[in-house]
Protein backbone atom coordinates (compact mmCIF):
# COMPACT_ATOMS: atom_id res chain seq x y z
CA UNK A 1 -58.55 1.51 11.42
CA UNK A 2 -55.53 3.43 12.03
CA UNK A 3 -53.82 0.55 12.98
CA UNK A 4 -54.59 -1.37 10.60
CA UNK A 5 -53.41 1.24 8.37
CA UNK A 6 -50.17 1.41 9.96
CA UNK A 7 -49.29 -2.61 9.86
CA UNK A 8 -50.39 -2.23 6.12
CA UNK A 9 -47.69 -0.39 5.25
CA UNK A 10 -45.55 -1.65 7.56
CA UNK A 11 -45.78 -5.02 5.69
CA UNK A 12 -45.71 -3.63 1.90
CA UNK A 13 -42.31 -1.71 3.40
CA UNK A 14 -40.86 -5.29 4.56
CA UNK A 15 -41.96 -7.20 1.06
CA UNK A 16 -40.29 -4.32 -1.30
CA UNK A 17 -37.26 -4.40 1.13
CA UNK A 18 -37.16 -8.69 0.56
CA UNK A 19 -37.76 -8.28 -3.08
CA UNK A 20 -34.88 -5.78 -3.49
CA UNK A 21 -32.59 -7.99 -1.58
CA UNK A 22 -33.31 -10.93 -4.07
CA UNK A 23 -32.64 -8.72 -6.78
CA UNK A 24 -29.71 -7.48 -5.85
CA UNK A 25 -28.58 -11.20 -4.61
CA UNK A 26 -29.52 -12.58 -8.37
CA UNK A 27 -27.95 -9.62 -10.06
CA UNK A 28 -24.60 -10.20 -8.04
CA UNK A 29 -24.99 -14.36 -8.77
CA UNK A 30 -25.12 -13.08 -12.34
CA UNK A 31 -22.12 -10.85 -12.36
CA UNK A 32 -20.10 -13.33 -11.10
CA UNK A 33 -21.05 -16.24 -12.54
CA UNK A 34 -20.15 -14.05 -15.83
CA UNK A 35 -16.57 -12.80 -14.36
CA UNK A 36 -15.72 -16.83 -13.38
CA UNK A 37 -16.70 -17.26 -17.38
CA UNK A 38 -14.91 -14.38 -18.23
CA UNK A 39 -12.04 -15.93 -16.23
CA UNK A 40 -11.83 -19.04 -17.59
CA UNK A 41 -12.25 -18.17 -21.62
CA UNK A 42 -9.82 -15.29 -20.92
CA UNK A 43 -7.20 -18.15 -19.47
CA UNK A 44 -7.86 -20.83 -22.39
CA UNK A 45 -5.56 -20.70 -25.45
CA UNK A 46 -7.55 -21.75 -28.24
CA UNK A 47 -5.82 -23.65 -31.25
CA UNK A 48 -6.97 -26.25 -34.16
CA UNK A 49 -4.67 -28.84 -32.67
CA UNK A 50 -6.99 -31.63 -31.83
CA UNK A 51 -6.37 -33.71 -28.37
CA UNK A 52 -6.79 -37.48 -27.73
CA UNK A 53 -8.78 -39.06 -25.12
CA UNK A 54 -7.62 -42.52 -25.03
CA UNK A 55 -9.29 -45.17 -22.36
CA UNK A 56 -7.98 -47.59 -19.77
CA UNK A 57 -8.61 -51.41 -19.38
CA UNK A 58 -12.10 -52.30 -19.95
CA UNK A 59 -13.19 -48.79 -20.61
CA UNK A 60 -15.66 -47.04 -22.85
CA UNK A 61 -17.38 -44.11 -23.82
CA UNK A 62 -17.76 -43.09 -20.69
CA UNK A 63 -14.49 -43.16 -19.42
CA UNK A 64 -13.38 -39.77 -20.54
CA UNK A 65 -16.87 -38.45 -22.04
CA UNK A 66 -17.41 -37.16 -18.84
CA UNK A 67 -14.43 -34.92 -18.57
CA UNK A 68 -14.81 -34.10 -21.80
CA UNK A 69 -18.51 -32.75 -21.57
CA UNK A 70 -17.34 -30.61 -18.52
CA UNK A 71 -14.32 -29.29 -19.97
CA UNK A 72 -16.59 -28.29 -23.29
CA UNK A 73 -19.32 -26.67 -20.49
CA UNK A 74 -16.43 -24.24 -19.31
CA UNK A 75 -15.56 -23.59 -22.95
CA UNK A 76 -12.14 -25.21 -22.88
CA UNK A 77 -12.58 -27.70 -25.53
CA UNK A 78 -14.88 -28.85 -27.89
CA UNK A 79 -16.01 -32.56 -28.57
CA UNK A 80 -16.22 -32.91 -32.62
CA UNK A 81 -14.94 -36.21 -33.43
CA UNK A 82 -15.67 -39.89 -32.01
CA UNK A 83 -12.85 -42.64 -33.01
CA UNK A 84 -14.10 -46.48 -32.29
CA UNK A 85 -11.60 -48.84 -33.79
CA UNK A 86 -12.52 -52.87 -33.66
CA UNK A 87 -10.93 -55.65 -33.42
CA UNK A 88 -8.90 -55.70 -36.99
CA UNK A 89 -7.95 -51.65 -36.43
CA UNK A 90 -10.54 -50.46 -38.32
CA UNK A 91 -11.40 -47.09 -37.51
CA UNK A 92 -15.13 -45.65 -37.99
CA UNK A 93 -15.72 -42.38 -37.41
CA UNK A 94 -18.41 -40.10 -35.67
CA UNK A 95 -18.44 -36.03 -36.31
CA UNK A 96 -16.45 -34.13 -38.16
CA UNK A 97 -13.03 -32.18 -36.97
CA UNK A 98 -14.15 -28.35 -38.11
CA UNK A 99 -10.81 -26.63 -38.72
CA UNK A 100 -11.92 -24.30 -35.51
CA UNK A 101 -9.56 -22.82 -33.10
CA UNK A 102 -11.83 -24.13 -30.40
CA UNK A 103 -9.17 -26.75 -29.07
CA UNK A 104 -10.91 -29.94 -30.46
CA UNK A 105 -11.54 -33.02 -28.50
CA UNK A 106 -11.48 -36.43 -30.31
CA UNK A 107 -12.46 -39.21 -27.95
CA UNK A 108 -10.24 -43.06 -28.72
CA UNK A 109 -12.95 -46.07 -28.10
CA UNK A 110 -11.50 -49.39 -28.58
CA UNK A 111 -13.74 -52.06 -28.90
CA UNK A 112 -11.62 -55.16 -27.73
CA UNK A 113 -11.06 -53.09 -24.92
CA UNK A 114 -9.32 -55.44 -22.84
CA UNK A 115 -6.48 -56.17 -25.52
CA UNK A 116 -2.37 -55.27 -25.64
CA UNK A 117 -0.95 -52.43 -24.96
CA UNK A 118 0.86 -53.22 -28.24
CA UNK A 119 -2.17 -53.58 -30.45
CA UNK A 120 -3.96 -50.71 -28.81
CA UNK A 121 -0.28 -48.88 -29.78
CA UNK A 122 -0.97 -49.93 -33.41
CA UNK A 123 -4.97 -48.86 -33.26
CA UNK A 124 -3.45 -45.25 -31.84
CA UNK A 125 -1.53 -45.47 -34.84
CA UNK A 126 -4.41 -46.25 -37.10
CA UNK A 127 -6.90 -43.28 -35.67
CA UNK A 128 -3.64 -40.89 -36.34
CA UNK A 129 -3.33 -42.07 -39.95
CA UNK A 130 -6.96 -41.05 -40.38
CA UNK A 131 -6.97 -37.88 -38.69
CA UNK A 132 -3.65 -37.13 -40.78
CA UNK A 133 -5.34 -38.40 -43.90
CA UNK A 134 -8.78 -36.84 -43.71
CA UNK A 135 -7.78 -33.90 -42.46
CA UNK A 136 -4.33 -33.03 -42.69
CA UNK A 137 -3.29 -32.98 -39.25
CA UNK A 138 -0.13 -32.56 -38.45
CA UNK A 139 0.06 -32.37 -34.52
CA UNK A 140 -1.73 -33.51 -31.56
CA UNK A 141 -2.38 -33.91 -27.81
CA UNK A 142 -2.20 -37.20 -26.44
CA UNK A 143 -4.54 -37.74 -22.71
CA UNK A 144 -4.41 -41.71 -21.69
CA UNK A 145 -6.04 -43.23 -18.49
CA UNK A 146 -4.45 -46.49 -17.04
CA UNK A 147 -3.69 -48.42 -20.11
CA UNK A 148 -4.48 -45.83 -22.28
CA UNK A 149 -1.36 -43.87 -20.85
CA UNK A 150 0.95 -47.32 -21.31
CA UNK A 151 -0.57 -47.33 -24.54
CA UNK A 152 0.30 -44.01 -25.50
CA UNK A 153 3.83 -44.36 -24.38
CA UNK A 154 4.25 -47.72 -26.23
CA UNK A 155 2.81 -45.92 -29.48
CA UNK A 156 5.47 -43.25 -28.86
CA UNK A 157 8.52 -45.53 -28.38
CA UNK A 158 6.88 -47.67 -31.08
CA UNK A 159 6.40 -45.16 -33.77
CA UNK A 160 7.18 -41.98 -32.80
CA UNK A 161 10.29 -41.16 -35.00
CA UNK A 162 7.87 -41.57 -38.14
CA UNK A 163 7.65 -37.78 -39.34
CA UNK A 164 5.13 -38.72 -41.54
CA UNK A 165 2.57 -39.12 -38.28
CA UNK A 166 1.37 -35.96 -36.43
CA UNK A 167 3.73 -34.67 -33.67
CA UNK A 168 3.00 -35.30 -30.10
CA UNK A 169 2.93 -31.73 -28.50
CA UNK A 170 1.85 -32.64 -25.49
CA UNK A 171 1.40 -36.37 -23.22
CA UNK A 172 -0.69 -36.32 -19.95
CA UNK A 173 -0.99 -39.87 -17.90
CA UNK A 174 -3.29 -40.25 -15.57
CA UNK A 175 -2.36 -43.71 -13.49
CA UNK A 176 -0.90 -45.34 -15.77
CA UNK A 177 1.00 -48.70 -14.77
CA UNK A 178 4.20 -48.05 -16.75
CA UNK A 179 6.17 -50.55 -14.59
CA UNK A 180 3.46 -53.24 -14.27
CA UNK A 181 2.27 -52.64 -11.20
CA UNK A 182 5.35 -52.74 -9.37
CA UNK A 183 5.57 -51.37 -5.66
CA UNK A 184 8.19 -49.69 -4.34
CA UNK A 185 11.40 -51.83 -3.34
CA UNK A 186 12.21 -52.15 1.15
CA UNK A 187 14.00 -48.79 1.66
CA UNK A 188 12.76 -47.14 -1.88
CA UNK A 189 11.31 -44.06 -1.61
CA UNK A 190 8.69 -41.83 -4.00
CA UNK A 191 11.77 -39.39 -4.78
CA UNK A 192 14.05 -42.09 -5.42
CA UNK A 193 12.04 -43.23 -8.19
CA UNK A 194 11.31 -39.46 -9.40
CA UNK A 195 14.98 -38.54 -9.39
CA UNK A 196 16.17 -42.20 -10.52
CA UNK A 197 13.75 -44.52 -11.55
CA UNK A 198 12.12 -47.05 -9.94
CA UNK A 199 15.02 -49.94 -8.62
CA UNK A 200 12.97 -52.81 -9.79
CA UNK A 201 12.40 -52.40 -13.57
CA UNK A 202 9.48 -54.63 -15.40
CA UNK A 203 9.99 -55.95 -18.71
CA UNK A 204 7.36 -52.89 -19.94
CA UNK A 205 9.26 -50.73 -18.20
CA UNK A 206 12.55 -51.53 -20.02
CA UNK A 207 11.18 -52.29 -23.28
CA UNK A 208 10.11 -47.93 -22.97
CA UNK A 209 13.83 -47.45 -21.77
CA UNK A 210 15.13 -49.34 -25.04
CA UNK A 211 12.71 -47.21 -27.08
CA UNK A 212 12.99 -43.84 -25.68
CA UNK A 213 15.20 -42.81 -28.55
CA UNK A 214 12.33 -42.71 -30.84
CA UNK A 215 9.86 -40.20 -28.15
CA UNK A 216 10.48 -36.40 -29.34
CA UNK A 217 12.38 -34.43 -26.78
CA UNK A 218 10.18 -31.20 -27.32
CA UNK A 219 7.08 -32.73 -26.45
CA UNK A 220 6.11 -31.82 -22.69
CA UNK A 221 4.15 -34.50 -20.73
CA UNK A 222 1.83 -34.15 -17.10
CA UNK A 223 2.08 -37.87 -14.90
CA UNK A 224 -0.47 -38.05 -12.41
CA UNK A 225 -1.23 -40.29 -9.72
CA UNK A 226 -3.35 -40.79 -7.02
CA UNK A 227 -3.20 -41.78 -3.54
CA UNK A 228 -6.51 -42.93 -1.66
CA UNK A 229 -4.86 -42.39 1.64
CA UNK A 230 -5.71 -46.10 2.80
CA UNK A 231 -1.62 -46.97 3.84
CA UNK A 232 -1.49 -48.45 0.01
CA UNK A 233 0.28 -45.85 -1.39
CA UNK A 234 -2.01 -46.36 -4.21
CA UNK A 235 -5.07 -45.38 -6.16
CA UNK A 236 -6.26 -49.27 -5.07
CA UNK A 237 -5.11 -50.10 -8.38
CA UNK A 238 -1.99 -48.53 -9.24
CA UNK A 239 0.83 -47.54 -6.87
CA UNK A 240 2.31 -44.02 -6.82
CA UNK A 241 5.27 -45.19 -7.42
CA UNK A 242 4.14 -47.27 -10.80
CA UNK A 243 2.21 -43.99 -12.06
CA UNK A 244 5.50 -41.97 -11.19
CA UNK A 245 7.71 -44.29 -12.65
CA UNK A 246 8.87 -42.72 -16.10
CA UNK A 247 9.05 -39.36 -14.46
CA UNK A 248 13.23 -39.64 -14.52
CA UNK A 249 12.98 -41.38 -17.69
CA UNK A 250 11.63 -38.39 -19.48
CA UNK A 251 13.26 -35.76 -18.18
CA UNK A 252 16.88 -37.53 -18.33
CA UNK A 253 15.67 -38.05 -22.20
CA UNK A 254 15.32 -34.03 -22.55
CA UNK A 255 11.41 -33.82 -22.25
CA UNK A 256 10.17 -31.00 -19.76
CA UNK A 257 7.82 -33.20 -17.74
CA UNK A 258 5.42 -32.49 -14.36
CA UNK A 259 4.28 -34.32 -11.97
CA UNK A 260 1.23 -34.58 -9.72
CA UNK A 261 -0.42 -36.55 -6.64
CA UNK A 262 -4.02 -36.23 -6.27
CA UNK A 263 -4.84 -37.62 -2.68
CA UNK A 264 -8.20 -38.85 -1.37
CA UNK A 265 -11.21 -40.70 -2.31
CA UNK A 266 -11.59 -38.75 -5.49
CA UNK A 267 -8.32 -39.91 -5.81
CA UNK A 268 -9.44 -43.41 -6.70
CA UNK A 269 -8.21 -44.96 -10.04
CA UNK A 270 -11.51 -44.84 -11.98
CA UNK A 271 -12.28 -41.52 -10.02
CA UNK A 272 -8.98 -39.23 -11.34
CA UNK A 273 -10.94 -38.46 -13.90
CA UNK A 274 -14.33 -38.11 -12.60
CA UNK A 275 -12.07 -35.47 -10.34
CA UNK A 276 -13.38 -31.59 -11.08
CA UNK A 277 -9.27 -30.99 -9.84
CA UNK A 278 -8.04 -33.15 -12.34
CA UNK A 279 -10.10 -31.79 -15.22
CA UNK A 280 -8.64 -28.18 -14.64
CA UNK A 281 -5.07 -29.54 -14.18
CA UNK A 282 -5.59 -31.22 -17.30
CA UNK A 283 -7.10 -27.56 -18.99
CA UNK A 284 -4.42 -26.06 -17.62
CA UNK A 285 -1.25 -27.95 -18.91
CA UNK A 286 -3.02 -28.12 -22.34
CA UNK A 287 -4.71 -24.96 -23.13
CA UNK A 288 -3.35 -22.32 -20.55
C-alpha cells in the first residue's frame, strides 16, 4: 500500500512538473511572438501614399497577391484597392483607398496581359489618372515584376515629366528584362554593366536612355535579380545582367538607386516574389 502510495505521488509530482514546463514554453512562444510583432510595427513607417503592384507577362491576381497578403499579415501594408484595366484602358475598380496612414497597397491587373510594354505604359497611366482623380493622390510607389518593371520604366520615360500625374517616390524591379534579354557580351562582366552599362544595348534599352530626361531624379529605385545558380547566370528567364542593366543608367541620371542578387531556387523568376527575403527587402526599402 505504501508503495503504491509512494509511485502515486511520484507520478502527480512528474505531471505538474510537465504541465509547468508547457506553460512556461507557451508563455515564452507568446512573448516572443509579440516582441517579433513589436519589432516589425515598431520598424514600419506608416504613410497614406499608396504603392503599385504591377504584374509580369501573362500574370494575374496572383502574381503579387501573395506578397501582398503576407506583407498585410506582418502589418506592413494594407490591401484596399484592386485596379483591372481591359483591353481599351478602361479601369474598374475594387475597394476603396481609405485616406489611412496604413501604407496602402493597390494591386495593377491587366487583362490583355500578354500586350506592350507601351500600352501597359499607357494603362499605368490610366489607373494613375483615376487614383489622382478619385482621390486626390498626388504620389506613389511603383513595384513591377518582369514586364511590369519594363513597364513601369517605359511609363516613367513616357510620361513622367507630366506634373499633373502623381510623383514616383519610389521604383522597385524585380527581374525585369530592361535590355531584352540580352546576356552579357565575351569578356563583360556583372560590374561592368553596374558601373557602365551593359556593352550591347537593345532598342528598349536605348529608347529608356533617350527618355531618361523625363524620370525624376529624387525618386529612389531597388533592381533585383536573381540567380538560380544553374551556370546561367540567370533566374532561367532573365539574366543578371538584363535585370542589372539600368543600374548605371539611373544613378549617372542623379537617382539614388540599390541593387540586389537573390541566389538559389527561390531565386527563380516567378519565385522572387513568392521569396519571404524578397518581401522584407521590398518592406524595407519602402516603409523602413
Amino acid at each position: 500500500m505504501k508503495n503504491r502510495t509512494y509511485y502515486l505521488l511520484v507520478t502527480v509530482c512528474i505531471l505538474l512538473f510537465l504541465a509547468a514546463c508547457t506553460s512556461k514554453k507557451v508563455a515564452q512562444n507568446e512573448s516572443q511572438q509579440t516582441t517579433t510583432n513589436s519589432v516589425i510595427s515598431e520598424i514600419t513607417q506608416k504613410s497614406s501614399v499608396p504603392t503599385l503592384f504591377i504584374h509580369g507577362y501573362g500574370g494575374g491576381s496572383y502574381s503579387f497577391g501573395r506578397m501582398i497578403d503576407r506583407l498585410s499579415e506582418n502589418d506592413q501594408t494594407q490591401k484596399e484597392l484592386v485596379l483591372t484595366v481591359n483591353a481599351k484602358g478602361e479601369v474598374k475598380a475594387d475597394g476603396e483607398l481609405t485616406g489611412k496612414e496604413d501604407n496602402p497597397s493597390i494591386q495593377i491587373i491587366f487583362e490583355d496581359n500578354k500586350n506592350t510594354e507601351w500600352n501597359q505604359a499607357q494603362w499605368l497611366k490610366n489607373c494613375l489618372v483615376y487614383i489622382q482623380d478619385k482621390y486626390d493622390i498626388t504620389e506613389v510607389n511603383l513595384v513591377g515584376h518582369s514586364m511590369g518593371g519594363v513597364s513601369s520604366l517605359r511609363y516613367m520615360t513616357s510620361f513622367g515629366e507630366d506634373e499633373r500625374l502623381p510623383k514616383i517616390n519610389k521604383f522597385i524591379s524585380i527581374a525585369a528584362p530592361f535590355n531584352n534579354f540580352m546576356e552579357l557580351s565575351d569578356g563583360e562582366t556583372i560590374d561592368d554593366v553596374l558601373n557602365d552599362g551593359p556593352d550591347v544595348q537593345s532598342e528598349r534599352y536605348t529608347e529608356y536612355v533617350n527618355g531618361m530626361n523625363k524620370v525624376s531624379k529624387d525618386m529612389d529605385v531597388l533592381i533585383i535579380a536573381g540567380d538560380v545558380e544553374d551556370g546561367s547566370s540567370s533566374d532561367k528567364t532573365v539574366s543578371v545582367a538584363d535585370a542589372l542593366s539600368v543600374v548605371s543608367l539611373l544613378k549617372k541620371h542623379g537617382n539614388q538607386v540599390q541593387d540586389k542578387i537573390f541566389y538559389g531556387k527561390l531565386a527563380q523568376h516567378s519565385q522572387l516574389h513568392e521569396n519571404k527575403d524578397v518581401d522584407q527587402l521590398v518592406a524595407d526599402f519602402l516603409w523602413e
